[in-house]
N, C-alpha and C. Protein backbone atom coordinates (compact mmCIF):
# COMPACT_ATOMS: atom_id res chain seq x y z
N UNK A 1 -91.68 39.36 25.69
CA UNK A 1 -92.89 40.15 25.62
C UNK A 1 -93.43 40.19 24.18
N UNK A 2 -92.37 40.46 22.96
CA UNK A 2 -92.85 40.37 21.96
C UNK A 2 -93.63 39.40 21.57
N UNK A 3 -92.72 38.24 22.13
CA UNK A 3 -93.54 36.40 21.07
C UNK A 3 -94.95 36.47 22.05
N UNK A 4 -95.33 37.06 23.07
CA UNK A 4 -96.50 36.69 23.97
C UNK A 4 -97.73 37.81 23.18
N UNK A 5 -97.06 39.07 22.92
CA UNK A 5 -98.02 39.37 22.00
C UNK A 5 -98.20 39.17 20.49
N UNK A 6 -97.39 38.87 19.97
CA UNK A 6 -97.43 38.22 18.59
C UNK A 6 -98.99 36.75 19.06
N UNK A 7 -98.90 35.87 20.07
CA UNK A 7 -99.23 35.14 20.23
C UNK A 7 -100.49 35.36 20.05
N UNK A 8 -100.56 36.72 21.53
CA UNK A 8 -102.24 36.73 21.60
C UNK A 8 -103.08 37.17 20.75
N UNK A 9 -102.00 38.67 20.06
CA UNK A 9 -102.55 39.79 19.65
C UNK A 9 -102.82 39.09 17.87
N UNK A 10 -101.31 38.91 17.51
CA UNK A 10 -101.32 38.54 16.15
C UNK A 10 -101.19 37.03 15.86
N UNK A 11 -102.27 36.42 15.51
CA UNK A 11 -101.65 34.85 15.56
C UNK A 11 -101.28 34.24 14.37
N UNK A 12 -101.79 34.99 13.25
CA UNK A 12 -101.38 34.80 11.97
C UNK A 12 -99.64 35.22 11.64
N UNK A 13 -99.71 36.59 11.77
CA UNK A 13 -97.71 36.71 12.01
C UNK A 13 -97.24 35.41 12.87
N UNK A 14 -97.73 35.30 13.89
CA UNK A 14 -96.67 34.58 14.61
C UNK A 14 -96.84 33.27 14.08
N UNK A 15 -97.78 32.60 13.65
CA UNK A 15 -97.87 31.62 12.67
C UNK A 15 -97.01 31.68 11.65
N UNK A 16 -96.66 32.53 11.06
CA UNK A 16 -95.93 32.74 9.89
C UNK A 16 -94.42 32.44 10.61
N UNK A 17 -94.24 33.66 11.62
CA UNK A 17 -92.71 32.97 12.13
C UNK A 17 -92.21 31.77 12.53
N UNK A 18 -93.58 31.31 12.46
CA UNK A 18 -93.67 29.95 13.43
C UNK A 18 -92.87 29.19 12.44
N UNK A 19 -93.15 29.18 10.97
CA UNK A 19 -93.57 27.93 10.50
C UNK A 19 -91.93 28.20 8.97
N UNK A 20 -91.75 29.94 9.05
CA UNK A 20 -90.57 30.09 8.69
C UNK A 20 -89.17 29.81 9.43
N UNK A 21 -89.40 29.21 10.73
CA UNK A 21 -88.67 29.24 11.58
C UNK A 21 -87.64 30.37 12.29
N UNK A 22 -88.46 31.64 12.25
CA UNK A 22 -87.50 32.71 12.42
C UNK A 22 -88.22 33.54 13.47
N UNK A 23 -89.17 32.88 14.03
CA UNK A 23 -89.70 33.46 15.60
C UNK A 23 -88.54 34.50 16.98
N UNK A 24 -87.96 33.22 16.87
CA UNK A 24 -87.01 33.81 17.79
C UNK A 24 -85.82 34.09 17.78
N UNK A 25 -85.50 34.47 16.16
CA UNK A 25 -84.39 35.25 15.60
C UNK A 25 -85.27 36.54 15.12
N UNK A 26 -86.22 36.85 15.60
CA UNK A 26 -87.17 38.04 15.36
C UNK A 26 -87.34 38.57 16.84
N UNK A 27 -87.71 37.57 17.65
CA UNK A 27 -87.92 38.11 18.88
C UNK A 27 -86.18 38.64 19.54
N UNK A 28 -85.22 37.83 19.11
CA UNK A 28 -83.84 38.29 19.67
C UNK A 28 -83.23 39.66 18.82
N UNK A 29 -84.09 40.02 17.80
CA UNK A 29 -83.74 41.19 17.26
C UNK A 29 -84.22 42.33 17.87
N UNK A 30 -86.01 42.21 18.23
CA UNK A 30 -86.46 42.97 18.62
C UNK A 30 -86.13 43.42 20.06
N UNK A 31 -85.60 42.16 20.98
CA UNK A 31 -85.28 42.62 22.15
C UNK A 31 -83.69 43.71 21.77
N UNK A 32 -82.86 43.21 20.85
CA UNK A 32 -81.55 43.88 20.83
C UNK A 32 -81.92 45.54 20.40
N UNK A 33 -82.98 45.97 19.47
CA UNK A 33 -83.83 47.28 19.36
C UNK A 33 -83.86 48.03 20.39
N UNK A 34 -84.70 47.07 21.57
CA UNK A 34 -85.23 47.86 22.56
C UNK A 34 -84.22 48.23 23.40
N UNK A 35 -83.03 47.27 23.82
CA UNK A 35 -81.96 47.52 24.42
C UNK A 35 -81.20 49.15 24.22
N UNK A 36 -81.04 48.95 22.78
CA UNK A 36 -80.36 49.84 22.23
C UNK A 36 -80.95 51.43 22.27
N UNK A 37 -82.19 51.26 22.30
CA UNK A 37 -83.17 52.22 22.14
C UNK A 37 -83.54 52.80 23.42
N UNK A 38 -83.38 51.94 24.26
CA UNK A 38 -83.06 52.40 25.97
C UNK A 38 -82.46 53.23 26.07
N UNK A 39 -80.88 52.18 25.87
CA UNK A 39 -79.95 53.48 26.26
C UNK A 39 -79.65 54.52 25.90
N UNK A 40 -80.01 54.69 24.38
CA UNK A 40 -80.32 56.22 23.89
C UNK A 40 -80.94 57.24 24.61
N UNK A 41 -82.44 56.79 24.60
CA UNK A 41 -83.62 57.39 25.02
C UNK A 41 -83.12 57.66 26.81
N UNK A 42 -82.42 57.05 27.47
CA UNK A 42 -82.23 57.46 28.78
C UNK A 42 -80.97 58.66 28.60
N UNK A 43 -79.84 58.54 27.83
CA UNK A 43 -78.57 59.44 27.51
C UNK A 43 -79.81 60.77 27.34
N UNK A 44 -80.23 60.48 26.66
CA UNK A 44 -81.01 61.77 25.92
C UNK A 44 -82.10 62.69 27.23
N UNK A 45 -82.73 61.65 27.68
CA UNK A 45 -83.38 62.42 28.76
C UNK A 45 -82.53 62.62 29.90
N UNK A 46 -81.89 62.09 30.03
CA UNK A 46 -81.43 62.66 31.41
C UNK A 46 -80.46 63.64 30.89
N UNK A 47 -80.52 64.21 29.59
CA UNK A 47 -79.59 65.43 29.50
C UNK A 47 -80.64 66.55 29.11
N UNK A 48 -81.72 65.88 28.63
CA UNK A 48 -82.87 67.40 28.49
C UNK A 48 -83.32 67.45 30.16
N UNK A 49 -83.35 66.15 31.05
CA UNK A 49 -84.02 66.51 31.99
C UNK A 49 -82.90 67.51 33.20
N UNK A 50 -81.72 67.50 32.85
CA UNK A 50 -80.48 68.15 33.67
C UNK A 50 -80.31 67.44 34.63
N UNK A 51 -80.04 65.87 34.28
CA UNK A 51 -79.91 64.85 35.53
C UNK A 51 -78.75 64.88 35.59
N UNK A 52 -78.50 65.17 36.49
CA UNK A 52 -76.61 65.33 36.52
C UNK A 52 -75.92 64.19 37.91
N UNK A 53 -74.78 64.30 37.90
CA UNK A 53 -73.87 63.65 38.97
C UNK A 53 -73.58 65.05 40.61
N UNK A 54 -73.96 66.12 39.65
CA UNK A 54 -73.66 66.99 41.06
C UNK A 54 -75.24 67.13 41.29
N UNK A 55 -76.33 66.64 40.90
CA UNK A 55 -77.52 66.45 41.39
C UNK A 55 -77.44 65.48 42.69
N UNK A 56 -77.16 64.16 42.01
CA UNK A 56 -77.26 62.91 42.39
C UNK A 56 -76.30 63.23 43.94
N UNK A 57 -75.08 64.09 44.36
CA UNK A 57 -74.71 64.23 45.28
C UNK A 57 -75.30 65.35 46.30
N UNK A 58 -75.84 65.71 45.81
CA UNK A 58 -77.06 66.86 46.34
C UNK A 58 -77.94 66.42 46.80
N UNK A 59 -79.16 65.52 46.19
CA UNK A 59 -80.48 65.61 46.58
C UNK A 59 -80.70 63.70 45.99
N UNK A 60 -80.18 62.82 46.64
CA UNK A 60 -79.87 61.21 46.30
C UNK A 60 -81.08 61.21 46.05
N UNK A 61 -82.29 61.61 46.72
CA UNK A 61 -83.58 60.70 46.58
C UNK A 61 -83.80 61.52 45.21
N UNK A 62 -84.16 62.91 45.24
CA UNK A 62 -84.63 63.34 44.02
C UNK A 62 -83.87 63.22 42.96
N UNK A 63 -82.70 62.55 42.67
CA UNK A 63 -81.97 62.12 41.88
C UNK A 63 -82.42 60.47 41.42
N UNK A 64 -82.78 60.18 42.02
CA UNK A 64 -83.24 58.35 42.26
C UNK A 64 -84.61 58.43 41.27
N UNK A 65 -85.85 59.70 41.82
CA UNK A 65 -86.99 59.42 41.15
C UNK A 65 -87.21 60.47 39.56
N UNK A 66 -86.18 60.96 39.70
CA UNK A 66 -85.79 61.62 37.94
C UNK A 66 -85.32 60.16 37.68
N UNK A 67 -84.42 59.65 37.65
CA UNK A 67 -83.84 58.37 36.88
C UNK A 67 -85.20 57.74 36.83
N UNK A 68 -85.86 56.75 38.49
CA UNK A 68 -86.71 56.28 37.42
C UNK A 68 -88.60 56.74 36.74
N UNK A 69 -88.08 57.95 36.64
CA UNK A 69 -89.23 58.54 35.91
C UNK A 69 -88.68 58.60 34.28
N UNK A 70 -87.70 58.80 34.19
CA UNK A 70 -86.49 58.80 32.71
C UNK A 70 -87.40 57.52 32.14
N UNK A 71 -86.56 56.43 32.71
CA UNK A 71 -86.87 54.76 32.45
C UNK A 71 -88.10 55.25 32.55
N UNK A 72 -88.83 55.38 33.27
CA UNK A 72 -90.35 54.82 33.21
C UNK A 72 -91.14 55.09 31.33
N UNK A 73 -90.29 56.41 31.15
CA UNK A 73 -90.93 57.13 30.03
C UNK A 73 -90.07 56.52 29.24
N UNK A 74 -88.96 55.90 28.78
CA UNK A 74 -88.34 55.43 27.65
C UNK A 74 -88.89 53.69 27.63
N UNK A 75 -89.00 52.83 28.46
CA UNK A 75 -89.80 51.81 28.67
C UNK A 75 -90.91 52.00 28.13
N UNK A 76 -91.71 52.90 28.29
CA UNK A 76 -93.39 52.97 27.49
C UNK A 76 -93.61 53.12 26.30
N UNK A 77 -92.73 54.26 25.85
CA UNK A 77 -92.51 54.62 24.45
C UNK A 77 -91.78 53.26 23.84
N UNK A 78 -90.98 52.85 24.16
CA UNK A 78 -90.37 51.41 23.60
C UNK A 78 -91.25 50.62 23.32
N UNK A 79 -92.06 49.70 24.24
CA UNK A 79 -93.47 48.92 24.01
C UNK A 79 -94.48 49.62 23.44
N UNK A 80 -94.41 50.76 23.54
CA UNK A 80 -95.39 51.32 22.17
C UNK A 80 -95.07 50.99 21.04
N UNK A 81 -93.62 51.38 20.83
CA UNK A 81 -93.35 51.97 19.34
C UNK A 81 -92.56 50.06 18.79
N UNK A 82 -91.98 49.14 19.64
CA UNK A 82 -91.43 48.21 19.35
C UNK A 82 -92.08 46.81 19.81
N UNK A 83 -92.58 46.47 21.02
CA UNK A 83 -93.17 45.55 21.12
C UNK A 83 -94.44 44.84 21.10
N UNK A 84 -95.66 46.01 21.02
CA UNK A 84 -96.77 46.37 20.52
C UNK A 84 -97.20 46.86 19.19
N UNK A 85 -96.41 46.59 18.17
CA UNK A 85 -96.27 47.34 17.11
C UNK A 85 -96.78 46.25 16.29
């Protein structure tokens, strides 16, 4: 996602990575960021949001669309703040 907007968005950066040869030792960094930044950002909400395991045996579905409402919101903020950047 990154190198596709580097492409469209920025073509001069990505020219530059292009030609330093470090495109996609930039793009394999930025994906290892977002990874990392996931699983934070999900630990973290699903403990402000009180997503619990005695939820998840309680109420499966409403346990299913807290999780992916969590992701939905740590995914956005990520491509905001990391792959759109």
């Amino acid at each position: 996602m990154r190198q596709n907007y580097l492409k469209e968005h920025r073509p001069a950066l990505y020219a530059m990575y292009l030609i330093h040869g470090t495109l996609y030792e930039h793009c394999a960094d930025v994906n290892e960021q977002a990874q990392q930044r996931l699983e934070m950002m999900m630990k973290q909400l699903i403990e402000e949001w009180g997503i619990t395991e005695e939820l998840k045996a309680r109420d499966q579905m409403g346990w299913v669309s807290l999780m992916n409402q969590a992701k939905h919101c740590a995914e956005e903020t990520i491509l905001r703040e990391l792959i759109y950047n």
